[in-house]
N, C-alpha and C. Protein backbone atom coordinates (compact mmCIF):
# COMPACT_ATOMS: atom_id res chain seq x y z
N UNK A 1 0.83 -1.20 0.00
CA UNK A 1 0.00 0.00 0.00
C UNK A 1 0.87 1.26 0.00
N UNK A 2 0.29 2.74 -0.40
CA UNK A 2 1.16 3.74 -0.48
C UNK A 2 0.95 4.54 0.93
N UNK A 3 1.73 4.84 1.68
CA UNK A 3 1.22 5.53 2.58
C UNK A 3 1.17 7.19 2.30
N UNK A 4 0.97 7.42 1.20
CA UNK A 4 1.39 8.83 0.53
C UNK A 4 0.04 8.91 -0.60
N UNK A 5 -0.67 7.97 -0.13
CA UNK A 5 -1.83 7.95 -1.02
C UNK A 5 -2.39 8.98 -1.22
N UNK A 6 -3.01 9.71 0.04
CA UNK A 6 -4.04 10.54 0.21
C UNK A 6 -3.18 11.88 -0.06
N UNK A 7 -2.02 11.83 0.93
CA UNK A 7 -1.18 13.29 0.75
C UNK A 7 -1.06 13.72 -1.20
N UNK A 8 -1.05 12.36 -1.68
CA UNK A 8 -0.83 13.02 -3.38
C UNK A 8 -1.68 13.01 -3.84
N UNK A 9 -3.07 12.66 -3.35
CA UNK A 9 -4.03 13.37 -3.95
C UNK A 9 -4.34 14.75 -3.99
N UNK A 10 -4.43 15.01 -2.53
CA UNK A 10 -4.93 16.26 -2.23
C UNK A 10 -3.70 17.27 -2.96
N UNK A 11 -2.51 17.18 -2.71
CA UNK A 11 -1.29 17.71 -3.56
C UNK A 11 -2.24 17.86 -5.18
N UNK A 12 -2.47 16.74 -5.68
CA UNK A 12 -2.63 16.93 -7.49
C UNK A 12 -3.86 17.80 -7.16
N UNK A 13 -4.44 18.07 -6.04
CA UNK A 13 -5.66 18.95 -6.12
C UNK A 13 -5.25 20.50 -5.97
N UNK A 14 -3.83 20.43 -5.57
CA UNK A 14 -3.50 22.03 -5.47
C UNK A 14 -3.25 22.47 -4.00
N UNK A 15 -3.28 21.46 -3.44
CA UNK A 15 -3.11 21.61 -2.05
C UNK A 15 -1.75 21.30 -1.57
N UNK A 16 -0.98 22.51 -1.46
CA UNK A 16 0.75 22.47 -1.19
C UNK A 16 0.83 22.01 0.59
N UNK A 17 0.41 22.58 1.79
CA UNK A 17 0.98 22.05 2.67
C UNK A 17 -0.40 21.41 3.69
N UNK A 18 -0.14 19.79 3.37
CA UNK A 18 -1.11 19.52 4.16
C UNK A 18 -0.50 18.95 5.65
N UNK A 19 -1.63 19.10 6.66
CA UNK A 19 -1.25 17.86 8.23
C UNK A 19 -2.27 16.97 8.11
N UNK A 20 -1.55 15.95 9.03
CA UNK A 20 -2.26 15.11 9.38
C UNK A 20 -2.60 14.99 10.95
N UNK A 21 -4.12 14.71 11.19
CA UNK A 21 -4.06 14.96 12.61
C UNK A 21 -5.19 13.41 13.00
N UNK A 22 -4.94 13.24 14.41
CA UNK A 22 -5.71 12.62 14.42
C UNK A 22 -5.65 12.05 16.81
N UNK A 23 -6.43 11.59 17.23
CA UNK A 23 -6.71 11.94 18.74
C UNK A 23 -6.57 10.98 19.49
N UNK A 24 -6.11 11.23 20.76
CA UNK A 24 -5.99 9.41 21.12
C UNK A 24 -7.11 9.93 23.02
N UNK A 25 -7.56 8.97 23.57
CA UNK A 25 -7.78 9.28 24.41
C UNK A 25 -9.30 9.33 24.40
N UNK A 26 -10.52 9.32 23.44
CA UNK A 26 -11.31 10.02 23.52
C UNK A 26 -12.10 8.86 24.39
N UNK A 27 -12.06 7.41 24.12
CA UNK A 27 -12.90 6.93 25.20
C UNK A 27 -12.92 6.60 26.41
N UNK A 28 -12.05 7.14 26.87
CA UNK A 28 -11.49 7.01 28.12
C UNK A 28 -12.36 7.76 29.54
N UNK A 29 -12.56 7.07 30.59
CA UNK A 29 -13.24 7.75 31.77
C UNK A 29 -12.27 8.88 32.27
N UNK A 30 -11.08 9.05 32.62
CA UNK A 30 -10.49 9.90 32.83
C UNK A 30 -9.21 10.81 32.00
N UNK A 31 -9.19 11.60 32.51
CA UNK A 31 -8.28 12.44 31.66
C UNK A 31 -8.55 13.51 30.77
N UNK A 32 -7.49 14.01 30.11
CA UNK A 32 -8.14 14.52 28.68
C UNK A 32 -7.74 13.70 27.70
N UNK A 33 -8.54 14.37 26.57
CA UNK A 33 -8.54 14.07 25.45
C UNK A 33 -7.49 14.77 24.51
N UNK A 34 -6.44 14.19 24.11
CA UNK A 34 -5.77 14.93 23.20
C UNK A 34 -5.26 14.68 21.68
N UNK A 35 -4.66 15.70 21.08
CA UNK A 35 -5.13 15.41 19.07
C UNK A 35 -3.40 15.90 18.97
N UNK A 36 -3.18 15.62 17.66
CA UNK A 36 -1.86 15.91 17.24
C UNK A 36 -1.87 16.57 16.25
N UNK A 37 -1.28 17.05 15.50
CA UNK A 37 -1.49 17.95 14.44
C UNK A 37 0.14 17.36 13.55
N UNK A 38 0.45 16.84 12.30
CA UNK A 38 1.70 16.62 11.22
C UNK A 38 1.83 16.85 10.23
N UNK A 39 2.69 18.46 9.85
CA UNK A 39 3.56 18.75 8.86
C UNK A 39 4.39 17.71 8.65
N UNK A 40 4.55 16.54 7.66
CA UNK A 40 5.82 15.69 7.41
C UNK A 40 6.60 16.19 5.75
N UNK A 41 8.18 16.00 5.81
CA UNK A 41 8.55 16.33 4.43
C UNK A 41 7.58 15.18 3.30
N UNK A 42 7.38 15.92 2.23
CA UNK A 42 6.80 15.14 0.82
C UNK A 42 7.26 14.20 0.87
N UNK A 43 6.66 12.67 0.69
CA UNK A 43 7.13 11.61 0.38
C UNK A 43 8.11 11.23 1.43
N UNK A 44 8.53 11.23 3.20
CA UNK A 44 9.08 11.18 3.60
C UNK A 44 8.49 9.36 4.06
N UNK A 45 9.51 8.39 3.75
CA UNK A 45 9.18 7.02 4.81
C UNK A 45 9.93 6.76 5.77
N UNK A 46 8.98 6.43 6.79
CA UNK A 46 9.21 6.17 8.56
C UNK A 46 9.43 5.00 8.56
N UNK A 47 10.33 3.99 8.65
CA UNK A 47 10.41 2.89 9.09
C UNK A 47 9.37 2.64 10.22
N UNK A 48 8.47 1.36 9.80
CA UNK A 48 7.83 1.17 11.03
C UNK A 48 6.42 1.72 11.75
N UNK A 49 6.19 2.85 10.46
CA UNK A 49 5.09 3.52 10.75
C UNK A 49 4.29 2.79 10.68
N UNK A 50 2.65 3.50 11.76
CA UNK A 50 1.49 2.93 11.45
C UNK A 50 0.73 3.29 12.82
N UNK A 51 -0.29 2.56 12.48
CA UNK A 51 -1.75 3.34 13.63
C UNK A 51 -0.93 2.71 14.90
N UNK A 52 -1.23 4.05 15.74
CA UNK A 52 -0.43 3.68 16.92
C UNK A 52 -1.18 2.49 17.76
N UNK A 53 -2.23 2.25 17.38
CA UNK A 53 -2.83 0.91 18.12
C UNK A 53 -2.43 -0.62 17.97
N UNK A 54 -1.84 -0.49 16.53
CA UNK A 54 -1.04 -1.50 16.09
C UNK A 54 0.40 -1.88 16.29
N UNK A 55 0.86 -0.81 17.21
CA UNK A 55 2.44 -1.02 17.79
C UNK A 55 2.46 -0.90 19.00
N UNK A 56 3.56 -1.08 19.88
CA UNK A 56 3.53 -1.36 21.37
C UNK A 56 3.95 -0.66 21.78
N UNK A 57 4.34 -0.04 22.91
CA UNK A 57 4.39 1.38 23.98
C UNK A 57 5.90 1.34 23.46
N UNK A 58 6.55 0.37 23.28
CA UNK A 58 8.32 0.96 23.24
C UNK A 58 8.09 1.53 21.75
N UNK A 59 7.81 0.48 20.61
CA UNK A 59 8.15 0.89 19.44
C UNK A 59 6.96 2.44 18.83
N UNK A 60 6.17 2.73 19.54
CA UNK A 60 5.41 3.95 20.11
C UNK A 60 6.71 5.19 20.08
N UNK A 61 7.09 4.99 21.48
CA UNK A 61 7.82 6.00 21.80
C UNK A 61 9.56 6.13 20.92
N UNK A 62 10.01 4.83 19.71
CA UNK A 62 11.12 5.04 19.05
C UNK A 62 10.64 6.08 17.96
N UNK A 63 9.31 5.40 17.56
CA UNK A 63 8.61 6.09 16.68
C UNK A 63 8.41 7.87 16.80
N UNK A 64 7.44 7.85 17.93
CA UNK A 64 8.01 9.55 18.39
C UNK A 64 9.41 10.69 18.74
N UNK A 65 10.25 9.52 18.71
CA UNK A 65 11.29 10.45 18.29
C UNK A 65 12.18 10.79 17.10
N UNK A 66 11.38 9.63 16.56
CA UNK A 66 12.20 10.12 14.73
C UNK A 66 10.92 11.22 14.26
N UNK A 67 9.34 10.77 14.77
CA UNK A 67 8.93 11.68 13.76
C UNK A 67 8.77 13.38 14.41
N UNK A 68 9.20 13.55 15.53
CA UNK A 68 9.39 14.66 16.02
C UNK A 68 10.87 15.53 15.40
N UNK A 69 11.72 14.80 15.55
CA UNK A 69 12.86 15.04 14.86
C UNK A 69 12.85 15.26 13.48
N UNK A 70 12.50 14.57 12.54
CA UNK A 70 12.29 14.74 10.99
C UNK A 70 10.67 15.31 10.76
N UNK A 71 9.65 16.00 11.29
CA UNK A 71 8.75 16.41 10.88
C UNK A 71 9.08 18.38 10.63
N UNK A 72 8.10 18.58 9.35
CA UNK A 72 8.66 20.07 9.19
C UNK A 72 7.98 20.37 10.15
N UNK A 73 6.55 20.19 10.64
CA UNK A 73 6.38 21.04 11.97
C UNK A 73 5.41 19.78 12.81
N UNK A 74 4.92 20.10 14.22
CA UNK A 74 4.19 19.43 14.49
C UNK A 74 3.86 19.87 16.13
N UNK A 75 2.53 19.43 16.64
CA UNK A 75 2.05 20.14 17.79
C UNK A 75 1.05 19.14 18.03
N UNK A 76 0.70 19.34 19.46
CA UNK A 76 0.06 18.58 20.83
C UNK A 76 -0.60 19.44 21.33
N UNK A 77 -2.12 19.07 21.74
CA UNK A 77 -2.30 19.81 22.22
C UNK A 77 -3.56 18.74 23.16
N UNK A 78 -4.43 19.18 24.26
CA UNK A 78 -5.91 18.65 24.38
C UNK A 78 -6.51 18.95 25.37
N UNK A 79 -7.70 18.63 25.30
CA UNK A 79 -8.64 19.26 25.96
C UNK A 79 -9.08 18.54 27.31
N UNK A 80 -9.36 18.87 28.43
CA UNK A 80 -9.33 18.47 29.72
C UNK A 80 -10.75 17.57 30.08
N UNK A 81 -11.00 17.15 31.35
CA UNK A 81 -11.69 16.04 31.55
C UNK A 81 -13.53 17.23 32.00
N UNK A 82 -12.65 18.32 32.27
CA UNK A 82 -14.17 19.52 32.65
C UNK A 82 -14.51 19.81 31.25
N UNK A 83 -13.50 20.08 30.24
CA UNK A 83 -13.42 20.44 29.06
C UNK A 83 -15.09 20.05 28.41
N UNK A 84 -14.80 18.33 28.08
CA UNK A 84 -15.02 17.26 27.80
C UNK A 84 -16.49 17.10 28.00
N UNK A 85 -16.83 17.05 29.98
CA UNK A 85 -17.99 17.65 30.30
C UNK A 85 -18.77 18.36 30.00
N UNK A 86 -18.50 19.60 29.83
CA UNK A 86 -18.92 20.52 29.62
C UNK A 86 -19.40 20.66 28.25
N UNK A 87 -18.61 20.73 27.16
CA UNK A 87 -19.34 20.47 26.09
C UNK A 87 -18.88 18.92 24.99
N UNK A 88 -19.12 18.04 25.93
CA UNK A 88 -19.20 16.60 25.19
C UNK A 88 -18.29 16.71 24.56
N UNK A 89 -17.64 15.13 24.47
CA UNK A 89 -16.91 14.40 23.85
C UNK A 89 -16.41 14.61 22.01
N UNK A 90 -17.23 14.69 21.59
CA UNK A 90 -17.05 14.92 20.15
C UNK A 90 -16.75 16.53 20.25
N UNK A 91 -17.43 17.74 20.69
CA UNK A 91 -17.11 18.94 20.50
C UNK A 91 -15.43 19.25 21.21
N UNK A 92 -14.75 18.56 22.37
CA UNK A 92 -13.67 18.53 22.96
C UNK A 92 -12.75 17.60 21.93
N UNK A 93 -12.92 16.87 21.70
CA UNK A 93 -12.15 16.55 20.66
C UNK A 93 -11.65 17.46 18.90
N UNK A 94 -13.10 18.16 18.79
CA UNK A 94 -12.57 18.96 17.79
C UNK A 94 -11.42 20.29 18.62
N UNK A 95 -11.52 20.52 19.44
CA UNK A 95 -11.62 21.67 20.49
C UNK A 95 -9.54 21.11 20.39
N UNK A 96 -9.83 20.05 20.56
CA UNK A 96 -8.26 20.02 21.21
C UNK A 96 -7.26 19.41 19.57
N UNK A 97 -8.19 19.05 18.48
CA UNK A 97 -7.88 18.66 17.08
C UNK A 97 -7.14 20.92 16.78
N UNK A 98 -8.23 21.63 16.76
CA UNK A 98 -8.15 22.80 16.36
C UNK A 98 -6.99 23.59 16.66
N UNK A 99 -6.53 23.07 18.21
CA UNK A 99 -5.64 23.88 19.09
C UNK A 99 -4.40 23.12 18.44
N UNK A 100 -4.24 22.40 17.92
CA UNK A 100 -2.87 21.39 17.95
C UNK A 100 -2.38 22.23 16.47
N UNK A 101 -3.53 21.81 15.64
CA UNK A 101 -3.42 22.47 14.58
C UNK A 101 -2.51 24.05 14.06
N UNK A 102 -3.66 24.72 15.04
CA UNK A 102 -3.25 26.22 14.83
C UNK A 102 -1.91 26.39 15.66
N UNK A 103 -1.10 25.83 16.07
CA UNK A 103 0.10 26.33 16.64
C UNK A 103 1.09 25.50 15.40
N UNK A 104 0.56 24.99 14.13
CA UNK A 104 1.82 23.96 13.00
C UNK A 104 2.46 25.59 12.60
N UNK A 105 3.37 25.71 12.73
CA UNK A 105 4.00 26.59 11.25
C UNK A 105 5.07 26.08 10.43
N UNK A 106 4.55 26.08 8.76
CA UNK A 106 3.95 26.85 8.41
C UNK A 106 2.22 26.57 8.84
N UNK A 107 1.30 27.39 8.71
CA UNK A 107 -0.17 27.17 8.78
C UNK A 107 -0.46 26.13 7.20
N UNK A 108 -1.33 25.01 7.94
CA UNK A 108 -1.33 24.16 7.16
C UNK A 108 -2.55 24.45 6.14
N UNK A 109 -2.71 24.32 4.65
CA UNK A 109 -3.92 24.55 3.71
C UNK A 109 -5.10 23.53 3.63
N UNK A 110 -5.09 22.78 4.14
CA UNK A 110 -5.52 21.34 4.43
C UNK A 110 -5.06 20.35 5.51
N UNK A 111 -6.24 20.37 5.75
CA UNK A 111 -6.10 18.94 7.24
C UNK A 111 -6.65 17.72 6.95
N UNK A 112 -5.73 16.44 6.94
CA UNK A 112 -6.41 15.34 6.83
C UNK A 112 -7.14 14.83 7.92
N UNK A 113 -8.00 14.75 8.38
CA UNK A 113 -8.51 13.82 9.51
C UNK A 113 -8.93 12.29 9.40
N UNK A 114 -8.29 11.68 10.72
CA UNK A 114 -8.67 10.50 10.86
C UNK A 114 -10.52 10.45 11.53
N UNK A 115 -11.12 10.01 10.75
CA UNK A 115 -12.81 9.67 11.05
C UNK A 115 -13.47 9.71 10.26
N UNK A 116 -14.62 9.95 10.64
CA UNK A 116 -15.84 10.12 9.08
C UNK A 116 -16.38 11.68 9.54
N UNK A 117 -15.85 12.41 10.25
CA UNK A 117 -16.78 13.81 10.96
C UNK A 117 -15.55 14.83 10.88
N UNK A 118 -15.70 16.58 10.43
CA UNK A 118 -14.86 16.84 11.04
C UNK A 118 -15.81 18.61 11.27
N UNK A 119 -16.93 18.99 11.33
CA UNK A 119 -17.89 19.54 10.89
C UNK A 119 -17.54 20.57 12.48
N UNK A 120 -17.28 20.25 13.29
CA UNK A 120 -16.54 21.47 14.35
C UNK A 120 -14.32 21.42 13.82
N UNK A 121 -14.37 21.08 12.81
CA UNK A 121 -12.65 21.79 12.66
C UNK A 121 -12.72 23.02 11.78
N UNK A 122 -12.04 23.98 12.48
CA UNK A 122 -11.82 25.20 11.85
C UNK A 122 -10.88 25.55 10.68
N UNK A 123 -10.58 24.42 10.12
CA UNK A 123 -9.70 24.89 8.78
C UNK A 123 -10.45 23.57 7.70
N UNK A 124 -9.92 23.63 6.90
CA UNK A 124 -10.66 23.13 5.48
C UNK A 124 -9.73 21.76 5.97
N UNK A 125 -10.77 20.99 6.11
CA UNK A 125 -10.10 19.43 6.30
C UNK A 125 -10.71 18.78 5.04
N UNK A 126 -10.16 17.22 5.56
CA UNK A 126 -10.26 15.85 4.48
C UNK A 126 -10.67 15.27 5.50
N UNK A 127 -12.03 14.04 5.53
CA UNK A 127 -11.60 13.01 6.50
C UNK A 127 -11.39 11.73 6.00
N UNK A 128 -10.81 11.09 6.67
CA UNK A 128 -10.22 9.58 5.98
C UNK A 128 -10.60 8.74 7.05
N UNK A 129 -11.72 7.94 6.95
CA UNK A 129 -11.89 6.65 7.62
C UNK A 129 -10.77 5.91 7.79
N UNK A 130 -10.18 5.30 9.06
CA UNK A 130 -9.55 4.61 9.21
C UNK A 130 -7.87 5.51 8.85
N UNK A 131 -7.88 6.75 8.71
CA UNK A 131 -6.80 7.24 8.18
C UNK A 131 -5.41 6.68 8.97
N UNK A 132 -5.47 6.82 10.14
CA UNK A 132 -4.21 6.15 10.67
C UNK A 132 -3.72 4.91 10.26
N UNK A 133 -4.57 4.40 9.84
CA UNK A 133 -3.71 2.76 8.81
C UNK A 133 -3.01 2.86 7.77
N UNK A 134 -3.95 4.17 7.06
CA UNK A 134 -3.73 4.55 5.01
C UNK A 134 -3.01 5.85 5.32
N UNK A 135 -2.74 6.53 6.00
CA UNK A 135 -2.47 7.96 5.52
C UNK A 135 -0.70 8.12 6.63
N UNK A 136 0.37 8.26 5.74
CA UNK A 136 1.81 8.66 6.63
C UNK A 136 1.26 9.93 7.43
N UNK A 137 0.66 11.13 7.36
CA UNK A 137 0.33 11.57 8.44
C UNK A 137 -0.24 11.79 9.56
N UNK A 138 -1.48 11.17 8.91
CA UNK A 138 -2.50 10.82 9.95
C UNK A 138 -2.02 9.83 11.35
N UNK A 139 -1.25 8.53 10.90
CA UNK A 139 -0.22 7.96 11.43
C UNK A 139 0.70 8.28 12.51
N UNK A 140 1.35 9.12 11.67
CA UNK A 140 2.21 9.55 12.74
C UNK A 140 1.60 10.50 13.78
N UNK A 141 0.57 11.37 13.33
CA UNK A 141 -0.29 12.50 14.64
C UNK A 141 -0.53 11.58 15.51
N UNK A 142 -0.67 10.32 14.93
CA UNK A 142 -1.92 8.99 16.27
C UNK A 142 -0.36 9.00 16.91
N UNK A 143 0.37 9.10 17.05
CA UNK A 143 1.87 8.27 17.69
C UNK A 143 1.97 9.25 18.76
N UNK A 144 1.79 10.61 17.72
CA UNK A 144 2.15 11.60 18.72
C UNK A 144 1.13 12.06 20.37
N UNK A 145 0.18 11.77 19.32
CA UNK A 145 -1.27 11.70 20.86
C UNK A 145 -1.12 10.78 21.46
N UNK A 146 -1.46 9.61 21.25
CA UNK A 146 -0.86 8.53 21.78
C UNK A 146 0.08 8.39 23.04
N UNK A 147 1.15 8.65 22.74
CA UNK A 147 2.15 8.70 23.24
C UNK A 147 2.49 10.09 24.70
N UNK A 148 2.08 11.20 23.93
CA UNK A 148 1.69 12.51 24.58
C UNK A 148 0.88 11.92 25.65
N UNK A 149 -0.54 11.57 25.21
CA UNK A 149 -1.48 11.38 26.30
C UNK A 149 -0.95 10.20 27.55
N UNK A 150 -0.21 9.22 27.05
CA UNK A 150 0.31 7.89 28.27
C UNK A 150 1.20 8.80 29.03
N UNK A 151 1.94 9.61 28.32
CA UNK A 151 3.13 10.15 29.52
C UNK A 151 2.30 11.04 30.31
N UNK A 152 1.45 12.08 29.97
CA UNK A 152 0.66 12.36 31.15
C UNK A 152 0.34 11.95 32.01
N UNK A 153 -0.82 10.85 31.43
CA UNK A 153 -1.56 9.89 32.47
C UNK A 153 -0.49 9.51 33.45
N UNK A 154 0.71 8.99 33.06
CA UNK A 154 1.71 8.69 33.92
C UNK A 154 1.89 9.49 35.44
N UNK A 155 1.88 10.80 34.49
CA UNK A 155 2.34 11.79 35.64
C UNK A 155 0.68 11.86 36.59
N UNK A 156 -0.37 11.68 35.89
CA UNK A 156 -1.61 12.29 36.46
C UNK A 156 -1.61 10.92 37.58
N UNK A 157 -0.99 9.39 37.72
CA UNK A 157 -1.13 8.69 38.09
C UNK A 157 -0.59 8.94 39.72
N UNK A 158 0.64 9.53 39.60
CA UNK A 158 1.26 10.23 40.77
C UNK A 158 0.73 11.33 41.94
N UNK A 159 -0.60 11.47 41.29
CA UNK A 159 -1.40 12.75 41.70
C UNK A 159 -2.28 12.02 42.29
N UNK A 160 -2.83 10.65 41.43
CA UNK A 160 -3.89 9.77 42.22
C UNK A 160 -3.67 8.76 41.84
N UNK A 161 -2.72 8.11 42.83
CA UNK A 161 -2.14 6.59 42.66
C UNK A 161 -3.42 5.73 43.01
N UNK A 162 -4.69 5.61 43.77
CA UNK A 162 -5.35 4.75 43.72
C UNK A 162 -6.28 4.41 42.89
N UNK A 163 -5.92 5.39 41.63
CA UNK A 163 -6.89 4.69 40.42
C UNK A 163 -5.66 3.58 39.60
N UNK A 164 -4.63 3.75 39.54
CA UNK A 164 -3.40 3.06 39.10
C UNK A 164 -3.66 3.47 37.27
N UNK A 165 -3.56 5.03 36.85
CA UNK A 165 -4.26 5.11 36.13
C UNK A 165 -2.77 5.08 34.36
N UNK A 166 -1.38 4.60 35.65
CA UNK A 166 -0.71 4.32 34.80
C UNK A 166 -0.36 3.11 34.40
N UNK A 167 -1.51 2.46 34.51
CA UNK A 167 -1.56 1.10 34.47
C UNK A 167 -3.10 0.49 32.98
N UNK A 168 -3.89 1.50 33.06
CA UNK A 168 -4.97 1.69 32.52
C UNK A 168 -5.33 2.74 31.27
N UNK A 169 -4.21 3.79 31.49
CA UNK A 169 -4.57 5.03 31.20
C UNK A 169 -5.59 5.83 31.17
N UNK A 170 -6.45 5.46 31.97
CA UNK A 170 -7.34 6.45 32.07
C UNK A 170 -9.26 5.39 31.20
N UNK A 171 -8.66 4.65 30.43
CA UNK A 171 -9.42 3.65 29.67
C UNK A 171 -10.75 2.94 30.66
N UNK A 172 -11.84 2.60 30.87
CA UNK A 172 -12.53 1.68 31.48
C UNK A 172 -12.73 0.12 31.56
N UNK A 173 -11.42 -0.06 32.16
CA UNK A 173 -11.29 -1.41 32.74
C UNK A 173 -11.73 -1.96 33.23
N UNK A 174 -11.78 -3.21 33.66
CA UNK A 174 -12.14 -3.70 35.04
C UNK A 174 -11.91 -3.86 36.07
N UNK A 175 -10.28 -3.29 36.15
CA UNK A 175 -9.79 -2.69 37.51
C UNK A 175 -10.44 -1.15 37.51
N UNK A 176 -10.25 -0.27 36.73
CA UNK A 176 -10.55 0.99 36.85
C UNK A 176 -12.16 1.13 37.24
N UNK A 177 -13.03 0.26 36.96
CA UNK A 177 -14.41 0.28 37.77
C UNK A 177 -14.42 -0.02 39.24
N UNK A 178 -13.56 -0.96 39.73
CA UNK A 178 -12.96 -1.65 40.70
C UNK A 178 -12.78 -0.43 41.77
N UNK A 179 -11.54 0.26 41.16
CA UNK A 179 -10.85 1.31 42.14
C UNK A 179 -11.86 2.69 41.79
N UNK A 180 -12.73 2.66 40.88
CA UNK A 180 -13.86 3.81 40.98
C UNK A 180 -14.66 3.59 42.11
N UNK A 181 -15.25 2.25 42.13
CA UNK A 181 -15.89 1.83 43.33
C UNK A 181 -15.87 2.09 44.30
N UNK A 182 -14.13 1.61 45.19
CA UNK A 182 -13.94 1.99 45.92
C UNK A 182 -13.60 3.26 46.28
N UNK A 183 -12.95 3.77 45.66
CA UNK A 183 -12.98 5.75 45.71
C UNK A 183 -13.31 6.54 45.29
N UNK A 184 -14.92 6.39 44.72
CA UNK A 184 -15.47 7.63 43.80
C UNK A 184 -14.52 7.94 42.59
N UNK A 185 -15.00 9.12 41.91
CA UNK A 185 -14.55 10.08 40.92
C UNK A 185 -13.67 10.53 41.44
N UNK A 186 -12.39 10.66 40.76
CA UNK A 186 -11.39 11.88 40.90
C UNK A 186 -11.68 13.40 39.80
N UNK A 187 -10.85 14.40 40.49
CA UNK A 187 -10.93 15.74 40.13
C UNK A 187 -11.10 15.59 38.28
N UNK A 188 -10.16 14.35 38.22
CA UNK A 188 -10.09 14.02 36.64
C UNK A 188 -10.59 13.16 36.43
N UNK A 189 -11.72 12.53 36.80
CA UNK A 189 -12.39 11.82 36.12
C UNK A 189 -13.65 12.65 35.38
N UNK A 190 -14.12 12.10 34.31
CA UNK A 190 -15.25 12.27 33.30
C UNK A 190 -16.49 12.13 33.77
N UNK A 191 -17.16 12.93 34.36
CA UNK A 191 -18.44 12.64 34.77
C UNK A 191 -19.20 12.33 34.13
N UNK A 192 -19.46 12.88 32.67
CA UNK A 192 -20.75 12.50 32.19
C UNK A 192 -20.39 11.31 31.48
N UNK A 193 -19.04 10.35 31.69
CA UNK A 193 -18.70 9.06 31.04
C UNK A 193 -18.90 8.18 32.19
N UNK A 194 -19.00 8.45 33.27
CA UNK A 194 -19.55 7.81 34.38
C UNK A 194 -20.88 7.46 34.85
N UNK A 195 -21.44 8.20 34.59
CA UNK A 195 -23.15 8.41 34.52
C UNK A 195 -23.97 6.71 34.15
N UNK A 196 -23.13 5.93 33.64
CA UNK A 196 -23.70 4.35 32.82
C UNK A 196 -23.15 3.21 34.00
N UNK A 197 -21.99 4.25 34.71
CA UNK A 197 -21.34 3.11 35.88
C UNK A 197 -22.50 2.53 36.63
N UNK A 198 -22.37 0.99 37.17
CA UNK A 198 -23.02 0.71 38.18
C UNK A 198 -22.89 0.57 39.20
């Protein structure tokens, strides 16, 4: 397969600098939600690339440092667990897609998105079902969220070791119902993703 598929389309369409973005985190009971935003050089191949769900936490994080290093630009950004609340899941996800975005320079002419929706992003996107499998940028943004969001959780785990939420990330487990049980909601947990708990 080409992983440069989509980027040379939109290119033969006239579209000189596209990103690829795409979010990791969104079903998760706690935390935020965060999106990546990737300027990569034309035709650039990553050894090893691919949807970050399909690789493992080490080859994750080798991955994030070549494509941080060799990307022309790229940014992190996301939106918090009140965020989220407050105006739902899908609107916080565009919310923290938008913010990642607008800090690429150069400013990108096109955004690929990974999904079938992108109807709250503020710049002229693409969306690509499944894009993190087919698309080298889309790809690499998932590595970067991905990756971004576990080292948080890490740190957020230290703040509240009895969810063990660096063990879970934040995801709804069956330990993480377990230790909800026993200790309520934390400051960062998702309330209105809790609401179905029993």
């Amino acid at each position: 397969m080409d992983w440069w598929e989509h980027e040379k389309a939109a290119e033969a369409e006239g579209w000189r600098i596209l990103c690829g973005v795409d979010e990791a985190g969104r079903g998760c009971l706690a935390g935020p939600v965060y999106a990546a935003a990737v300027i990569l050089p034309h035709g650039l191949m990553i050894d090893g690339l691919n949807d970050s769900k399909k690789l493992s936490a080490a080859k994750r994080e080798a991955l994030f440092s070549v494509i941080i290093e060799k990307a022309v630009s790229y940014a992190v950004a996301s939106a918090s667990a009140q965020e989220i609340d407050e105006i739902n899941i899908q609107n916080a996800t565009y919310l923290a897609m938008n913010r990642a975005i607008q800090k690429l320079d150069p400013v990108p002419e096109i955004a690929l998105i990974d999904g079938n929706r992108a109807k709250g992003i503020e710049y002229i996107s693409r969306c690509i079902i499944g894009g993190d499998g087919k698309s080298a940028s889309i790809a690499a943004a998932s590595i970067l969220a991905k990756v971004s969001r576990d080292r948080f959780m890490q740190e957020l785990s230290k703040q509240y070791p009895e969810y063990l939420l660096h063990v879970h990330k934040g995801y709804g487990t069956q330990k993480h119902y377990d230790q909800l049980r026993a200790y309520g909601p934390s400051p960062v947990h998702r309330r209105t993703f809790l609401k179905k708990m029993h």
